[in-house]
C-alpha atoms as a PDB file:
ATOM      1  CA  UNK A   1     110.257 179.316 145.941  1.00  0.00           C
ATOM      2  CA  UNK A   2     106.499 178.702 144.907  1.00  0.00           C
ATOM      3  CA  UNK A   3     104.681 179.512 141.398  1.00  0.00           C
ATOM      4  CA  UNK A   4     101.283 179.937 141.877  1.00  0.00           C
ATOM      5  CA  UNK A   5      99.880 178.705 138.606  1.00  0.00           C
ATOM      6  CA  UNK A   6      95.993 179.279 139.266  1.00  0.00           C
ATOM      7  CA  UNK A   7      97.129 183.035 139.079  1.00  0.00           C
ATOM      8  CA  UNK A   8      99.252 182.747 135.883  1.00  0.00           C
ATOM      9  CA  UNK A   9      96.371 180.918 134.428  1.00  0.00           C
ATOM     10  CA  UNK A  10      93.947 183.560 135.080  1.00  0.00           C
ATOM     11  CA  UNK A  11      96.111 186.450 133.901  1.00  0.00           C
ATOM     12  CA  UNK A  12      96.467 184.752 130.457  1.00  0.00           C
ATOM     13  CA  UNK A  13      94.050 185.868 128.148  1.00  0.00           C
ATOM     14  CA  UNK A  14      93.161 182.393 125.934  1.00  0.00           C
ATOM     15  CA  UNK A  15      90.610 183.966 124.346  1.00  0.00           C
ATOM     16  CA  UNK A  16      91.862 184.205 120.755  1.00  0.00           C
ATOM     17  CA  UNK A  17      90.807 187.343 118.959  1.00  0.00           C
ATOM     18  CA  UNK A  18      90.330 188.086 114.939  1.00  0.00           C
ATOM     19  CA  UNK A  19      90.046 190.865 113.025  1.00  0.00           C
ATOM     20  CA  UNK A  20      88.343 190.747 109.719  1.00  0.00           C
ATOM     21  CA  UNK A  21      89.991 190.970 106.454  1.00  0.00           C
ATOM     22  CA  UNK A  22      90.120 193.970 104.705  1.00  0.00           C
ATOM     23  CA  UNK A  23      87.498 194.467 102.237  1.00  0.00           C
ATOM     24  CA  UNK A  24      89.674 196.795  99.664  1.00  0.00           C
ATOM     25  CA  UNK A  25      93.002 196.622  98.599  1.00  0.00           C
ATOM     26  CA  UNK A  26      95.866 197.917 100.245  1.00  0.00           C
ATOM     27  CA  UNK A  27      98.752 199.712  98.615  1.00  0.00           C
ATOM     28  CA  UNK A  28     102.493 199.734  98.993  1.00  0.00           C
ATOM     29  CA  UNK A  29     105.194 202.317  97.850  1.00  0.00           C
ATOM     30  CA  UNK A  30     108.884 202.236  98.536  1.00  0.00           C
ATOM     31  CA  UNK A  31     110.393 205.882  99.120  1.00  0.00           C
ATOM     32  CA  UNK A  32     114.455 206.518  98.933  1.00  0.00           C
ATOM     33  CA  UNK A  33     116.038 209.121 100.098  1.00  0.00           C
ATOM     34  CA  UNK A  34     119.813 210.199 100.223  1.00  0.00           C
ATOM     35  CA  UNK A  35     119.760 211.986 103.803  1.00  0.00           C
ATOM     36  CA  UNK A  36     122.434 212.657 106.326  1.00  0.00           C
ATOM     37  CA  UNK A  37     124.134 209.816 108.638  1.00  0.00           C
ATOM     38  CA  UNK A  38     123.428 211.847 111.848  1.00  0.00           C
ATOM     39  CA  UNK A  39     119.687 211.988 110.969  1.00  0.00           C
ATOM     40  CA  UNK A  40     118.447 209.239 113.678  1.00  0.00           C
ATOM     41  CA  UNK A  41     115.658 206.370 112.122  1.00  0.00           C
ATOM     42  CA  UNK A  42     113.220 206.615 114.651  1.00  0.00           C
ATOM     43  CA  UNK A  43     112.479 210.646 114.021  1.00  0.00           C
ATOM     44  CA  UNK A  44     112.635 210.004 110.046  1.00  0.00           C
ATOM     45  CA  UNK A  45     109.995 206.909 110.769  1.00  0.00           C
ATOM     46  CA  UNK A  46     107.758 209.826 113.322  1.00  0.00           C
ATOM     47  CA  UNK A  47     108.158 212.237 110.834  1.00  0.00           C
ATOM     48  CA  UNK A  48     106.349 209.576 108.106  1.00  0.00           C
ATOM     49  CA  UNK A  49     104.049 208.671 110.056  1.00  0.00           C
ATOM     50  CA  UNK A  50     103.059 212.199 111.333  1.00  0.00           C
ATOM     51  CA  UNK A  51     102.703 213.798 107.894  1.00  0.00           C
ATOM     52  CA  UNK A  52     101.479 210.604 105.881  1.00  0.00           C
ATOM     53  CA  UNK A  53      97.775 211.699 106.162  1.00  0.00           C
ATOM     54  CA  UNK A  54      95.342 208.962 107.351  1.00  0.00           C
ATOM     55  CA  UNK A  55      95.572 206.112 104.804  1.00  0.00           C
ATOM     56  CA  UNK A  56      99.249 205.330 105.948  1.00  0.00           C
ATOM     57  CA  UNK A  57      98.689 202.375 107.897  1.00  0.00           C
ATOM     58  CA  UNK A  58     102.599 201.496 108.381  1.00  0.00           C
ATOM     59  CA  UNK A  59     106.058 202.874 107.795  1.00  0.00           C
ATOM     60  CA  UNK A  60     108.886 200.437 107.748  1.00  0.00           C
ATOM     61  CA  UNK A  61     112.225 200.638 106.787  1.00  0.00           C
ATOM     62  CA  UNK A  62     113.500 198.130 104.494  1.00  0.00           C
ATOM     63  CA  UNK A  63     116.958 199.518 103.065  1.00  0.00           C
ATOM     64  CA  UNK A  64     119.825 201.457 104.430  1.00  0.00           C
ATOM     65  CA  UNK A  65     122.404 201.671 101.606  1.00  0.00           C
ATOM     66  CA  UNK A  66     126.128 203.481 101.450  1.00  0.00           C
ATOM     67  CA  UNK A  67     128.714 203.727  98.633  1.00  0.00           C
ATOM     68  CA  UNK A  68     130.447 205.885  96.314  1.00  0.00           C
ATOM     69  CA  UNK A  69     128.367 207.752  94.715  1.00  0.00           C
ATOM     70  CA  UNK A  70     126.592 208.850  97.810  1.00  0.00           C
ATOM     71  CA  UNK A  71     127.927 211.852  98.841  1.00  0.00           C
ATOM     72  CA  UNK A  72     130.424 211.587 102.377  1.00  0.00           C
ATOM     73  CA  UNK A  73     128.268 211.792 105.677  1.00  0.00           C
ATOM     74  CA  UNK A  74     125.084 210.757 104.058  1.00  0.00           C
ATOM     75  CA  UNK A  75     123.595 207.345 103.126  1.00  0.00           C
ATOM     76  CA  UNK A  76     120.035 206.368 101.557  1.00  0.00           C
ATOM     77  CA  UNK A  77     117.125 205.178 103.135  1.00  0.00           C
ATOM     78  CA  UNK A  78     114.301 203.412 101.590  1.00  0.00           C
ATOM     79  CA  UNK A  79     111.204 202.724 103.614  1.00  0.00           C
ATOM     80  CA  UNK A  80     107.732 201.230 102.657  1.00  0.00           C
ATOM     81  CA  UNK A  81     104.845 202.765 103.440  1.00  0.00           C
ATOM     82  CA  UNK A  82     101.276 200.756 103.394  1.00  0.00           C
ATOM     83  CA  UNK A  83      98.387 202.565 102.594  1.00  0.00           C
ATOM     84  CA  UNK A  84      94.735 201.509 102.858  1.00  0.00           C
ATOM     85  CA  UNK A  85      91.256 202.919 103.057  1.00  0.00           C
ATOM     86  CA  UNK A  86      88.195 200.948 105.107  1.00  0.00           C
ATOM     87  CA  UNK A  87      85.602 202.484 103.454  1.00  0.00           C
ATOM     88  CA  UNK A  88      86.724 202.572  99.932  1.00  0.00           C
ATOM     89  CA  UNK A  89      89.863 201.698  97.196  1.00  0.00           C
ATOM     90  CA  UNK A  90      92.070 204.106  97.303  1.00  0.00           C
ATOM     91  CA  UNK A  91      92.949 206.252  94.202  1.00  0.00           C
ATOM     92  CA  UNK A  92      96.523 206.831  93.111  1.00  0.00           C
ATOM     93  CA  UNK A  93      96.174 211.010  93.631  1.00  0.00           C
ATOM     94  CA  UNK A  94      95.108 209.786  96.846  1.00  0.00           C
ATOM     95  CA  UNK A  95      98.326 207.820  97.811  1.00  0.00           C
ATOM     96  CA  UNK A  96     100.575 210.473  95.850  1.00  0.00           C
ATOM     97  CA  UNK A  97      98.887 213.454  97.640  1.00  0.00           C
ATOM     98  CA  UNK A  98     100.554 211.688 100.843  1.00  0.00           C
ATOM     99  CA  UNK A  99     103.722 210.748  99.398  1.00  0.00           C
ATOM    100  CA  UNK A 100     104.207 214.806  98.511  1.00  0.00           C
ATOM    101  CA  UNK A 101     103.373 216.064 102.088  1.00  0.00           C
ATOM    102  CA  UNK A 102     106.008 213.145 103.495  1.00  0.00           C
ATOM    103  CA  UNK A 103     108.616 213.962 100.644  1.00  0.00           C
ATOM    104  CA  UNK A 104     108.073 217.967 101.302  1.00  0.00           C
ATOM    105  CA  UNK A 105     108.534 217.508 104.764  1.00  0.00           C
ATOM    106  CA  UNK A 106     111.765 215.038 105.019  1.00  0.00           C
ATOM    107  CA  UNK A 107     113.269 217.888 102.898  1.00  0.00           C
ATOM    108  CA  UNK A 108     112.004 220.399 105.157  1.00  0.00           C
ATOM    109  CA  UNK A 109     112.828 218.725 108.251  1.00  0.00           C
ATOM    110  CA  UNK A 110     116.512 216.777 107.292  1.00  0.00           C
ATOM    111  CA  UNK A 111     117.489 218.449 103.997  1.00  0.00           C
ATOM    112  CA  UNK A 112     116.674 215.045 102.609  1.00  0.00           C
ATOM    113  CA  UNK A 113     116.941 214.440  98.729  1.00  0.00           C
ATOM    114  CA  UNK A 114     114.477 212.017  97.070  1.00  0.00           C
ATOM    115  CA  UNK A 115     116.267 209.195  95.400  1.00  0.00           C
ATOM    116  CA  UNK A 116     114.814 208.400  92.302  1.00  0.00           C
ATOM    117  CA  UNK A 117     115.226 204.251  91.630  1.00  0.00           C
END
């Protein structure tokens, strides 16, 4: 059994690659919904990111909460969602604008509830 190491070291790429900061502010917002159990993650994440307009930058989900008062076959979901803008700072009508569309649609799409915190 032989390694040929020459060829490793020319497939790795050591050349180290940067991307500038950014040059305006980003923003974050944490949405919770109450939405059903059978609902899978990935589609609600596809769904964000599909309707989130282009300032979303990322969608991640940070809480997935169950108890009582949540009503059977359902549990909430809270996911943050990063906004930013290249070319400018983003305005809050901006970021809300987006945060209707995605809210609209998860209702649409799963019958999901907002949950306000």
């Amino acid at each position: 059994f032989e390694i040929n190491l020459e060829l490793l070291a020319n497939l790795a790429n050591l050349e180290k690659t940067y991307s500038p900061l950014p040059k305006y502010p980003f923003i974050q917002r944490d949405l919770s919904f109450i939405i059903g159990e059978n609902i899978y993650q990935d589609d609600v994440s596809n769904l964000i990111s599909q309707n989130g307009g282009e300032y979303l930058k990322h969608c991640e989900l940070i809480d997935l909460y169950k108890n009582e008062n949540i009503p059977a076959g359902h549990h909430s979901i809270t996911y943050r969602l990063t906004y930013s803008n290249p070319k400018n700072t983003l305005t809050t009508e901006e970021v809300e604008k987006s945060e209707e569309e995605i809210i609209h649609t998860l209702e649409k799409e799963f019958k999901a509830q907002i949950r306000k915190i």
